[in-house]
N, C-alpha and C. Protein backbone atom coordinates (compact mmCIF):
# COMPACT_ATOMS: atom_id res chain seq x y z
N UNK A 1 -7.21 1.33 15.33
CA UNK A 1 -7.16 2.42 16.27
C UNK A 1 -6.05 3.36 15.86
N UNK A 2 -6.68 4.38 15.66
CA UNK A 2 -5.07 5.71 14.99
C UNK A 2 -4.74 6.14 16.47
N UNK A 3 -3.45 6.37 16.45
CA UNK A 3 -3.21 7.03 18.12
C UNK A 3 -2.03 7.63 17.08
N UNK A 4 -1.96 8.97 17.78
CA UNK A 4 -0.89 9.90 16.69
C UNK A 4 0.20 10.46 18.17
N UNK A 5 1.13 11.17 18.34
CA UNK A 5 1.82 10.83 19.38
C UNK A 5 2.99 12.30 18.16
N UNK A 6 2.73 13.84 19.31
CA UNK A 6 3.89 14.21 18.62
C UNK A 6 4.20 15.65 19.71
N UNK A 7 4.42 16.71 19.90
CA UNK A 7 5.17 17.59 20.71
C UNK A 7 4.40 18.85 20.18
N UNK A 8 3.89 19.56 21.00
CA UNK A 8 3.21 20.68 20.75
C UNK A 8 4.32 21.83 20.08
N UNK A 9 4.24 22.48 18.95
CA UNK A 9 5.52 23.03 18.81
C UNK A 9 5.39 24.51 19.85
N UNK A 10 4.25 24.77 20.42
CA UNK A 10 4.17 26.25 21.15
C UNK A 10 4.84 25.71 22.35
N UNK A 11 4.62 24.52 22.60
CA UNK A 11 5.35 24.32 23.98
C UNK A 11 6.68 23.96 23.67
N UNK A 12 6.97 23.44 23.26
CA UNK A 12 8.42 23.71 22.87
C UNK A 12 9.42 24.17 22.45
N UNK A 13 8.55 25.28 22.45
CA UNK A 13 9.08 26.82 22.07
C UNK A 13 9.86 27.43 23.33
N UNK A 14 9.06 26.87 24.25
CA UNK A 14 9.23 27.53 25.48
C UNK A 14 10.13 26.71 25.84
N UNK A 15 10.49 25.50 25.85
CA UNK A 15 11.95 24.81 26.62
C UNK A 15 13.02 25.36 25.60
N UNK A 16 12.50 25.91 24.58
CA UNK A 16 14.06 26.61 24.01
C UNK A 16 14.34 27.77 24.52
N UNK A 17 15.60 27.86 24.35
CA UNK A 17 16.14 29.26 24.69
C UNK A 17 15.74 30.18 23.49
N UNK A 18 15.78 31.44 23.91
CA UNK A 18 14.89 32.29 23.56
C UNK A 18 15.27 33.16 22.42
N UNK A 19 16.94 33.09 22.85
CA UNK A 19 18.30 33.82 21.78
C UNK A 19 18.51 32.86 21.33
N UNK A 20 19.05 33.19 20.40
CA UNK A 20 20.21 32.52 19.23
C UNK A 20 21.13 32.73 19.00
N UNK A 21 22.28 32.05 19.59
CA UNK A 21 23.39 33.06 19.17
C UNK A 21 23.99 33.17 17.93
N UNK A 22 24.84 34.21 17.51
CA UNK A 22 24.47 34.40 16.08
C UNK A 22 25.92 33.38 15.73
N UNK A 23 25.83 32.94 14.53
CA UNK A 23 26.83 31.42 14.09
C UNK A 23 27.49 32.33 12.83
N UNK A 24 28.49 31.98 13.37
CA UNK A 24 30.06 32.13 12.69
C UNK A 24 30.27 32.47 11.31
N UNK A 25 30.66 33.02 10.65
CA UNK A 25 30.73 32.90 9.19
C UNK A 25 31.96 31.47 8.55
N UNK A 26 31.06 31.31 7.16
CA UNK A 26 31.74 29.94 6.82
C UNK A 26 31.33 28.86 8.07
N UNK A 27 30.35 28.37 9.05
CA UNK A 27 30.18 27.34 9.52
C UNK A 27 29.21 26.32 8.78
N UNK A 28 29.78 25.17 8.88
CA UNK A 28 29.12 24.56 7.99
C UNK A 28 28.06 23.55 8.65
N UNK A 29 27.83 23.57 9.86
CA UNK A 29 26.85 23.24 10.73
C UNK A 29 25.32 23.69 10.55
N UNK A 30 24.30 22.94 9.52
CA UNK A 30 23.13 23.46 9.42
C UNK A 30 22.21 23.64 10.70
N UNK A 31 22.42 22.94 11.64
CA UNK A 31 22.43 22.63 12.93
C UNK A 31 22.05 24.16 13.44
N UNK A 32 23.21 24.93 13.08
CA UNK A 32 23.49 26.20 14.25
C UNK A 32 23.04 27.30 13.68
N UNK A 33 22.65 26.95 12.45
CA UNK A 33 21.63 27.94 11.81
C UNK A 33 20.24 28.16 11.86
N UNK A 34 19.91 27.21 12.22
CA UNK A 34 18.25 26.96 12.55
C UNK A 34 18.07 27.81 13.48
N UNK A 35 16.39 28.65 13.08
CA UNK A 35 16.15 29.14 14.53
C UNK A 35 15.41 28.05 15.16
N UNK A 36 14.74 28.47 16.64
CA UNK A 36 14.19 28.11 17.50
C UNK A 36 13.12 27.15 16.63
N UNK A 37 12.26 27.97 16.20
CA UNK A 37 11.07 27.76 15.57
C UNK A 37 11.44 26.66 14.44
N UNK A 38 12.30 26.38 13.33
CA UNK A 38 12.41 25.22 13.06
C UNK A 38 13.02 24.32 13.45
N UNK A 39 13.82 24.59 14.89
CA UNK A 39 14.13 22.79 15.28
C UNK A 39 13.11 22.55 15.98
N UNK A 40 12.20 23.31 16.05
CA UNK A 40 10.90 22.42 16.88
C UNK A 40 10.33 21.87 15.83
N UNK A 41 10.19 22.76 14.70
CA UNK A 41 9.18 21.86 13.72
C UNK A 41 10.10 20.80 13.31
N UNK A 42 11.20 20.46 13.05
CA UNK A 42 12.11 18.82 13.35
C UNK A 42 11.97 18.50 13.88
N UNK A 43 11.46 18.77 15.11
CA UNK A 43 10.72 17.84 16.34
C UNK A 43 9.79 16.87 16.40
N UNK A 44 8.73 17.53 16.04
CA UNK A 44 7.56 17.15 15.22
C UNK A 44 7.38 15.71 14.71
N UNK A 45 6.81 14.86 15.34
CA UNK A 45 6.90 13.55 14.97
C UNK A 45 5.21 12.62 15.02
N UNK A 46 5.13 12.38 14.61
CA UNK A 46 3.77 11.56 13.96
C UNK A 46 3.89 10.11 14.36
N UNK A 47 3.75 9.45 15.50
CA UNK A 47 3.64 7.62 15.27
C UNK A 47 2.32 7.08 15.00
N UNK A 48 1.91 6.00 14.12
CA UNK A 48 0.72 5.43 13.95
C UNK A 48 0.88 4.03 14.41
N UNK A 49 -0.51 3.76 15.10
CA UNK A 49 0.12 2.35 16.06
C UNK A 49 -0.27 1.29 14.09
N UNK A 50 0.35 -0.06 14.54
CA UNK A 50 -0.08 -0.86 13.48
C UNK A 50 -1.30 -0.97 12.92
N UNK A 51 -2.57 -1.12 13.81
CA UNK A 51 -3.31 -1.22 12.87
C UNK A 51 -4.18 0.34 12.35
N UNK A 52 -3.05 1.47 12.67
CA UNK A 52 -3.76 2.64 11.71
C UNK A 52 -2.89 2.48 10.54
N UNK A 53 -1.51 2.21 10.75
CA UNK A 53 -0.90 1.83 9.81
C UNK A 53 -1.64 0.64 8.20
N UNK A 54 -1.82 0.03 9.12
CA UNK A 54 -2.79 -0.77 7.70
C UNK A 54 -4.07 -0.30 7.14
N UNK A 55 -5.23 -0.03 7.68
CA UNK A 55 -5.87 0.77 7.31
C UNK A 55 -5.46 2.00 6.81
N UNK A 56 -4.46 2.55 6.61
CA UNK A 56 -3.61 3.73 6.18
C UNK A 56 -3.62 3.24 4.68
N UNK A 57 -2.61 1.91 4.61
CA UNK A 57 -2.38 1.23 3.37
C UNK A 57 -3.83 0.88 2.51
N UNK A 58 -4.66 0.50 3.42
CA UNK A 58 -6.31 -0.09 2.53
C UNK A 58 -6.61 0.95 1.97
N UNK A 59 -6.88 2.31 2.98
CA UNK A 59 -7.14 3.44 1.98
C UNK A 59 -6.90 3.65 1.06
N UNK A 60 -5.57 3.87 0.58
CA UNK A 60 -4.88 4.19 -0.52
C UNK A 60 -4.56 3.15 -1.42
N UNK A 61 -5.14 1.91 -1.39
CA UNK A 61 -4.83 0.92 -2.13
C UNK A 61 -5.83 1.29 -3.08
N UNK A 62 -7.33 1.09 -3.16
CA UNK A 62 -7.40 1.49 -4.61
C UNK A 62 -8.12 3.21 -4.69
N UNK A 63 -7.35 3.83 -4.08
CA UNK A 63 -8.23 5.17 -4.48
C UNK A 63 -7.74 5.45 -6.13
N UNK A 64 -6.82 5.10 -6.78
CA UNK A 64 -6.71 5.25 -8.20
C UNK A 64 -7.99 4.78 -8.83
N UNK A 65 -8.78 3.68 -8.61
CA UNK A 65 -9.50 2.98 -9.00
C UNK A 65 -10.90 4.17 -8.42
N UNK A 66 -11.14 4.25 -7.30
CA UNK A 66 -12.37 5.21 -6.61
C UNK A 66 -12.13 6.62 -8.08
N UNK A 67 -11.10 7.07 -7.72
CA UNK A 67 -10.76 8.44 -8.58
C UNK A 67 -11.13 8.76 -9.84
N UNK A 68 -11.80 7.36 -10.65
CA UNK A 68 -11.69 7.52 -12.10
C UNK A 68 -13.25 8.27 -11.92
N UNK A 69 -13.85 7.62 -13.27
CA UNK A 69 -15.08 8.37 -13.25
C UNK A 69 -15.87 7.43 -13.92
N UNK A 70 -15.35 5.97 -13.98
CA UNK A 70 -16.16 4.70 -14.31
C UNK A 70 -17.05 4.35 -13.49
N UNK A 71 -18.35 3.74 -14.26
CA UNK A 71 -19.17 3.27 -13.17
C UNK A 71 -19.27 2.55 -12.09
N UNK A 72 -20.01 2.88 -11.06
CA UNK A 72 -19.31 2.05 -9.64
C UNK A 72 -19.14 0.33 -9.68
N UNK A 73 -20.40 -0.12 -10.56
CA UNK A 73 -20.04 -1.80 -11.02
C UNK A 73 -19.18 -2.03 -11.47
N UNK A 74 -18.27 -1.53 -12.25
CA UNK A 74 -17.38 -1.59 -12.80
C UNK A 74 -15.94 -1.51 -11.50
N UNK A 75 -16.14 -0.28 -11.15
CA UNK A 75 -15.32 0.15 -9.82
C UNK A 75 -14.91 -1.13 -8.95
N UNK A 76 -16.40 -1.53 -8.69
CA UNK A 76 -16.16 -2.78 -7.47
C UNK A 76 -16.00 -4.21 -8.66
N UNK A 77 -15.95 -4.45 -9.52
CA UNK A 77 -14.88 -5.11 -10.15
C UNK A 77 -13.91 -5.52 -10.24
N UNK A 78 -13.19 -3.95 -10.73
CA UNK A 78 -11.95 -3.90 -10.34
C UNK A 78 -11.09 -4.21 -8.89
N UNK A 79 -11.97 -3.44 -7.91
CA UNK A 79 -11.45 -3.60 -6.57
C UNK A 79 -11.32 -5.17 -6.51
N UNK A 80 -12.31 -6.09 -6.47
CA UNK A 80 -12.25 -7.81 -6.62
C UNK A 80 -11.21 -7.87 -7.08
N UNK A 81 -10.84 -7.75 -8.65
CA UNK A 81 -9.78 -8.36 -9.47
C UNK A 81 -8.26 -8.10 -8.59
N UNK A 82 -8.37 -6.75 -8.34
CA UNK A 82 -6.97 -6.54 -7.88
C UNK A 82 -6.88 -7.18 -6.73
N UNK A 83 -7.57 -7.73 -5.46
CA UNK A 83 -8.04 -8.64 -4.54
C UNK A 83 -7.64 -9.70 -4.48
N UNK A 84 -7.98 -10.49 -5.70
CA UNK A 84 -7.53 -11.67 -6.17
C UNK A 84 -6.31 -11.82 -6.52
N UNK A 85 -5.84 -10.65 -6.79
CA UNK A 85 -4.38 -10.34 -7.88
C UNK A 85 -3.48 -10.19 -6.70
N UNK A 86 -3.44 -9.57 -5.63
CA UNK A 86 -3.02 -9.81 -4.66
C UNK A 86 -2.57 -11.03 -3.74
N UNK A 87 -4.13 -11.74 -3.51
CA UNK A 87 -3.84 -12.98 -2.59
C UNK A 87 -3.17 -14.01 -3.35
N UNK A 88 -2.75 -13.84 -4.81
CA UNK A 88 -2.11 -14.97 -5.46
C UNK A 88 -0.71 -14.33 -5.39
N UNK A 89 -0.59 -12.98 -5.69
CA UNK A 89 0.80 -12.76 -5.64
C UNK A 89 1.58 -13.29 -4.08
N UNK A 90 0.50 -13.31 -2.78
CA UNK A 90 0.90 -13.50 -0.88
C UNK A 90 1.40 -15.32 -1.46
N UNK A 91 -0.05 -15.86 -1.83
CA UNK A 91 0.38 -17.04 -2.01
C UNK A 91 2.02 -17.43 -3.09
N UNK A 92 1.94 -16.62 -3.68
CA UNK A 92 3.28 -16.94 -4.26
C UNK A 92 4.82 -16.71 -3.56
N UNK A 93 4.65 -15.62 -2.61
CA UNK A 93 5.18 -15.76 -2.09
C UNK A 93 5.84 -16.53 -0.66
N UNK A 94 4.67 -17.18 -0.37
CA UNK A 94 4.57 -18.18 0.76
C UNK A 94 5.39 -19.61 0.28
N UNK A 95 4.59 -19.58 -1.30
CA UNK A 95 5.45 -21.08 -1.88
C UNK A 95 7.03 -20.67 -2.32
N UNK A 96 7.70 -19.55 -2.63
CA UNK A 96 9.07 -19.34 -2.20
C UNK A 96 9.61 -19.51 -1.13
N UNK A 97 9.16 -19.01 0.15
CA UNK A 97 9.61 -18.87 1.36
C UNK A 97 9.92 -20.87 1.64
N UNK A 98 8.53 -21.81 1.38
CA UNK A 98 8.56 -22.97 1.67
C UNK A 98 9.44 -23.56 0.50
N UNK A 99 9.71 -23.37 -0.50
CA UNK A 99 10.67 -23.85 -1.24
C UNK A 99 12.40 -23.88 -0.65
N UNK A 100 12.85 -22.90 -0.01
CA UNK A 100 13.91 -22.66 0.91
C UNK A 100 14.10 -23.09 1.69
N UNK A 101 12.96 -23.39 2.18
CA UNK A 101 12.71 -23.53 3.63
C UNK A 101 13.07 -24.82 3.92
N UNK A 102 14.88 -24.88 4.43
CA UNK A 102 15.20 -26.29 4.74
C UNK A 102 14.98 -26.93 6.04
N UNK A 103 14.35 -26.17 6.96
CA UNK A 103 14.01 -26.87 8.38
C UNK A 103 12.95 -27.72 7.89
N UNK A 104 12.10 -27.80 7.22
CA UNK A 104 11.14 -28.51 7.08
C UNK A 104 11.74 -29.61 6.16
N UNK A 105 10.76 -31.01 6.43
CA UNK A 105 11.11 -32.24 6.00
C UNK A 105 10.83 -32.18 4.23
N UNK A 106 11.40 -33.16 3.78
CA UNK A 106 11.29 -33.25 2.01
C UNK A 106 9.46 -33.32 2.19
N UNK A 107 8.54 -34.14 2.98
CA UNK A 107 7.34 -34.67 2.67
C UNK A 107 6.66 -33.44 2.84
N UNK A 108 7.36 -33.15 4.10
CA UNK A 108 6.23 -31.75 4.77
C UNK A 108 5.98 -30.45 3.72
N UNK A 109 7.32 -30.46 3.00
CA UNK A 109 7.73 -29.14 2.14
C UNK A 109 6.66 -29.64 0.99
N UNK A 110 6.68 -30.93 0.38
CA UNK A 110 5.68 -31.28 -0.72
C UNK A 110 4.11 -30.91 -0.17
N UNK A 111 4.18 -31.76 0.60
CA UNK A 111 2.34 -31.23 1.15
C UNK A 111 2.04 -29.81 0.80
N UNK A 112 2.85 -29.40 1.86
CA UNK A 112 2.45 -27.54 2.02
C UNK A 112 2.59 -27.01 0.55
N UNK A 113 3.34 -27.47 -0.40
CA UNK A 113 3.84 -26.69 -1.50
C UNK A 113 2.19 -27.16 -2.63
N UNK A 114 1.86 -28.70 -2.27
CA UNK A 114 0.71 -28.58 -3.62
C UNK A 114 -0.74 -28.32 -2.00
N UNK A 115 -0.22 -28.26 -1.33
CA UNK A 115 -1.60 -26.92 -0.68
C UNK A 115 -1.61 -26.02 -1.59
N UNK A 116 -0.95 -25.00 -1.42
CA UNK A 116 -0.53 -23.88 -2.04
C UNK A 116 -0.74 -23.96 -3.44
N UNK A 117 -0.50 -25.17 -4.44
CA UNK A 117 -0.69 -25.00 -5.89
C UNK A 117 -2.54 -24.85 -5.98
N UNK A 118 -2.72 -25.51 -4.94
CA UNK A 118 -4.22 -25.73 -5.21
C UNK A 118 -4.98 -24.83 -4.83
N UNK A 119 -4.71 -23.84 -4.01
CA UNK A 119 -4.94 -22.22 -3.73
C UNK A 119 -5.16 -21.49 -4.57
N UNK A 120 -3.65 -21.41 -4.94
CA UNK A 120 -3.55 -20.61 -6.26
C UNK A 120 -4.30 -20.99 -8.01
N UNK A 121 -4.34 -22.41 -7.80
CA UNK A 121 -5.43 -22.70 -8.93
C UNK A 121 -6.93 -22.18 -8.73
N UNK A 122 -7.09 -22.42 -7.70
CA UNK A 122 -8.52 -21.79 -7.03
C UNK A 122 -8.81 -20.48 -7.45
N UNK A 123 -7.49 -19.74 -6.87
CA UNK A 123 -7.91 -18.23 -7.32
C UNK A 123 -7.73 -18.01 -8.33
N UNK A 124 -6.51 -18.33 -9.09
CA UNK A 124 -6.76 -18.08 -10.48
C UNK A 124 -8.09 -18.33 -11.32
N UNK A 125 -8.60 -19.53 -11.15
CA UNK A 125 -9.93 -19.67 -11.49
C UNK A 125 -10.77 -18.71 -11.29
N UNK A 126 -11.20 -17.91 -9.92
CA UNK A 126 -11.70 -16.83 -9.75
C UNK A 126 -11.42 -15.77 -10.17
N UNK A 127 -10.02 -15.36 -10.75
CA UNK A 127 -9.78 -14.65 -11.33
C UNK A 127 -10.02 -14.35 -12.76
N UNK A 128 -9.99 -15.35 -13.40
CA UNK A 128 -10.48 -15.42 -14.55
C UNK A 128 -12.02 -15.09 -14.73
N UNK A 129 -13.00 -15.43 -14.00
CA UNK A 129 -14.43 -15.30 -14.11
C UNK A 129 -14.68 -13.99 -13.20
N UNK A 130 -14.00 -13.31 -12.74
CA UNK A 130 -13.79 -11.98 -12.28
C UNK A 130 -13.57 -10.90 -13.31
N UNK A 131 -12.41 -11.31 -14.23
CA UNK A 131 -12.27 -10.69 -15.76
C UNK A 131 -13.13 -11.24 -16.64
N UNK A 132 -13.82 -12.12 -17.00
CA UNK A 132 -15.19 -12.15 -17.36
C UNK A 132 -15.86 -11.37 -17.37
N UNK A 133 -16.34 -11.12 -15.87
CA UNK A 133 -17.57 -10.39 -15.34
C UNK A 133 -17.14 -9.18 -15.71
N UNK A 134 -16.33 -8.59 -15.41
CA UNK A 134 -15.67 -7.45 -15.87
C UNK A 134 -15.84 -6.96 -17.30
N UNK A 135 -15.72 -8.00 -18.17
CA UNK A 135 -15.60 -7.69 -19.63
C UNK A 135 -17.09 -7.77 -20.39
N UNK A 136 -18.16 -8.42 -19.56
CA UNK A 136 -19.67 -8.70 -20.16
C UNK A 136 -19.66 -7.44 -19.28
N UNK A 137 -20.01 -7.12 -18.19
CA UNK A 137 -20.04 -5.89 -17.77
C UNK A 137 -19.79 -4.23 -18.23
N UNK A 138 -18.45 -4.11 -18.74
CA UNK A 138 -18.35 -3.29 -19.59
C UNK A 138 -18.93 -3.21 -21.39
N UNK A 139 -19.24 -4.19 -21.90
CA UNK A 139 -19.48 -4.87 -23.10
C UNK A 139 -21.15 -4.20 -22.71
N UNK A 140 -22.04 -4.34 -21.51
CA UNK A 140 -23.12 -4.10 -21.89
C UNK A 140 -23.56 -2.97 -21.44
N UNK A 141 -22.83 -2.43 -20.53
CA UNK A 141 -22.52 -0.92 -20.26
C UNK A 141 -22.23 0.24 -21.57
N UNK A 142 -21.67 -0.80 -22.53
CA UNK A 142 -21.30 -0.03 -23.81
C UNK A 142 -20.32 1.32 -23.47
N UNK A 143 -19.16 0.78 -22.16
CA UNK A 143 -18.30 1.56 -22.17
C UNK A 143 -17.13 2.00 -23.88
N UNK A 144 -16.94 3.08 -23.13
CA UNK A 144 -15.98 3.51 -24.26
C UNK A 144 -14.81 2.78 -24.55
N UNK A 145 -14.11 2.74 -25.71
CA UNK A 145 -12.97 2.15 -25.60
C UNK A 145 -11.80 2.83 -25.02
N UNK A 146 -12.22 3.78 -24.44
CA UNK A 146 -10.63 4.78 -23.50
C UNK A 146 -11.39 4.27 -22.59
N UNK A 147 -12.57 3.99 -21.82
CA UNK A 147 -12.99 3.63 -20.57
C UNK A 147 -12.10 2.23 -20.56
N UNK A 148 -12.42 1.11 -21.60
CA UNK A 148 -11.82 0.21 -21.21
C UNK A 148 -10.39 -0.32 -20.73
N UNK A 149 -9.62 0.82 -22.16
CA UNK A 149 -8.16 0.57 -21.65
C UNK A 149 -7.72 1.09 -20.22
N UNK A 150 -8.36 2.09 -19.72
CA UNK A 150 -8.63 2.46 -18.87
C UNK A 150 -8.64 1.24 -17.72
N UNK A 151 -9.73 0.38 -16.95
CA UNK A 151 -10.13 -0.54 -16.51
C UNK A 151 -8.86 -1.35 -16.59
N UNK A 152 -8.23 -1.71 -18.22
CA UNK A 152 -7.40 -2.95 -17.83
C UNK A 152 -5.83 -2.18 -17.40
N UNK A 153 -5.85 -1.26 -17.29
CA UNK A 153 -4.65 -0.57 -16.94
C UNK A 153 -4.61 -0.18 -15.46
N UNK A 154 -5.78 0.00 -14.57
CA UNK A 154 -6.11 -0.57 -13.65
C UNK A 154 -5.71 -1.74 -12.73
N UNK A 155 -5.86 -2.78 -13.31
CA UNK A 155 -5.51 -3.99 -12.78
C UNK A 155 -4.56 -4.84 -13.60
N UNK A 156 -4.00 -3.76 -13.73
CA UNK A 156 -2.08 -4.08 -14.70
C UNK A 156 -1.75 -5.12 -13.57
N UNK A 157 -0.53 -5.91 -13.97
CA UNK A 157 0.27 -6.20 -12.95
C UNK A 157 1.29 -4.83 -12.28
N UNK A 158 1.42 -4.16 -13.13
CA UNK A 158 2.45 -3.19 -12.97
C UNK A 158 1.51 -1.82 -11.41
N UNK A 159 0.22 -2.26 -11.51
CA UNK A 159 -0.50 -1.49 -10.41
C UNK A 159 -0.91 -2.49 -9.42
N UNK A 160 -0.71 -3.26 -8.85
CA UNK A 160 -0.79 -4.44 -8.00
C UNK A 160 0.05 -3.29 -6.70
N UNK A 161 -0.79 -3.49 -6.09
CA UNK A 161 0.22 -3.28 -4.69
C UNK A 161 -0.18 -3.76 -3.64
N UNK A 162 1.06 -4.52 -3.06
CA UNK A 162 0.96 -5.50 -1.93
C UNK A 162 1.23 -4.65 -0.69
């Protein structure tokens, strides 16, 4: 749900005063220089409740990937891989947090920790036959070789975003 939340600047035109009085020479107050009209537009404020906030983030997570001009099989490929590339990087970070994590017992910390290895073996596995598919995919597409470097530059680690 987007709910946006900000101050009409015409109406708040009107709770300002109307003059300005004129500011001093040498004051170094940016403050007292402003007219009317831009401390309202400083006014001006935008809130997005949380979940426009995340959907904010999904959007823009792979429009690099939407933007190219590779084929859409290929496209939704990529989107998977980086998917995967993601939930292993969450999981990796979950098995840090439980590695620290001295409230928990020596046994409890082992359990939870080869949960977690076995997750991440999981996905890695999927990940791998994800870049597979990816690579017979492009291979019979008879993409270009700038298409391809393309694709794996894509789902760099260095373009991962959590």
């Amino acid at each position: 749900m987007l709910s946006l939340s900000f101050r009409n600047p015409a109406e708040a035109a009107l709770l300002l005063p109307q003059t300005v009085a004129p500011t001093p020479l040498g004051t170094d107050d940016p403050q007292q220089s402003l007219s009317a009209a831009d401390q309202v537009r400083q006014g001006i404020e935008v809130l997005l409740s949380p979940d426009a906030q995340k959907a904010a983030k999904k959007g823009d997570k792979n429009a690099d990937i939407d933007a190219t001009h590779l084929p859409d099989r290929i496209k939704e490929q990529l989107k998977l891989i980086r998917s995967i590339q993601e939930r292993i990087a969450k999981r990796m970070q979950d098995m840090q947090a439980f590695m620290s994590d001295r409230s928990l017992s020596p046994r409890a910390r082992e359990g939870k920790m080869r949960q977690l290895q076995m997750e991440i073996m999981a996905m890695t596995n999927s990940l791998i036959q994800a870049t597979n598919q990816l690579n017979q995919a492009m291979q019979q597409m008879h993409l270009s070789v700038a298409d391809q470097t393309l694709a794996g530059t894509l789902v760099s680690p260095q373009n991962l975003q959590s």
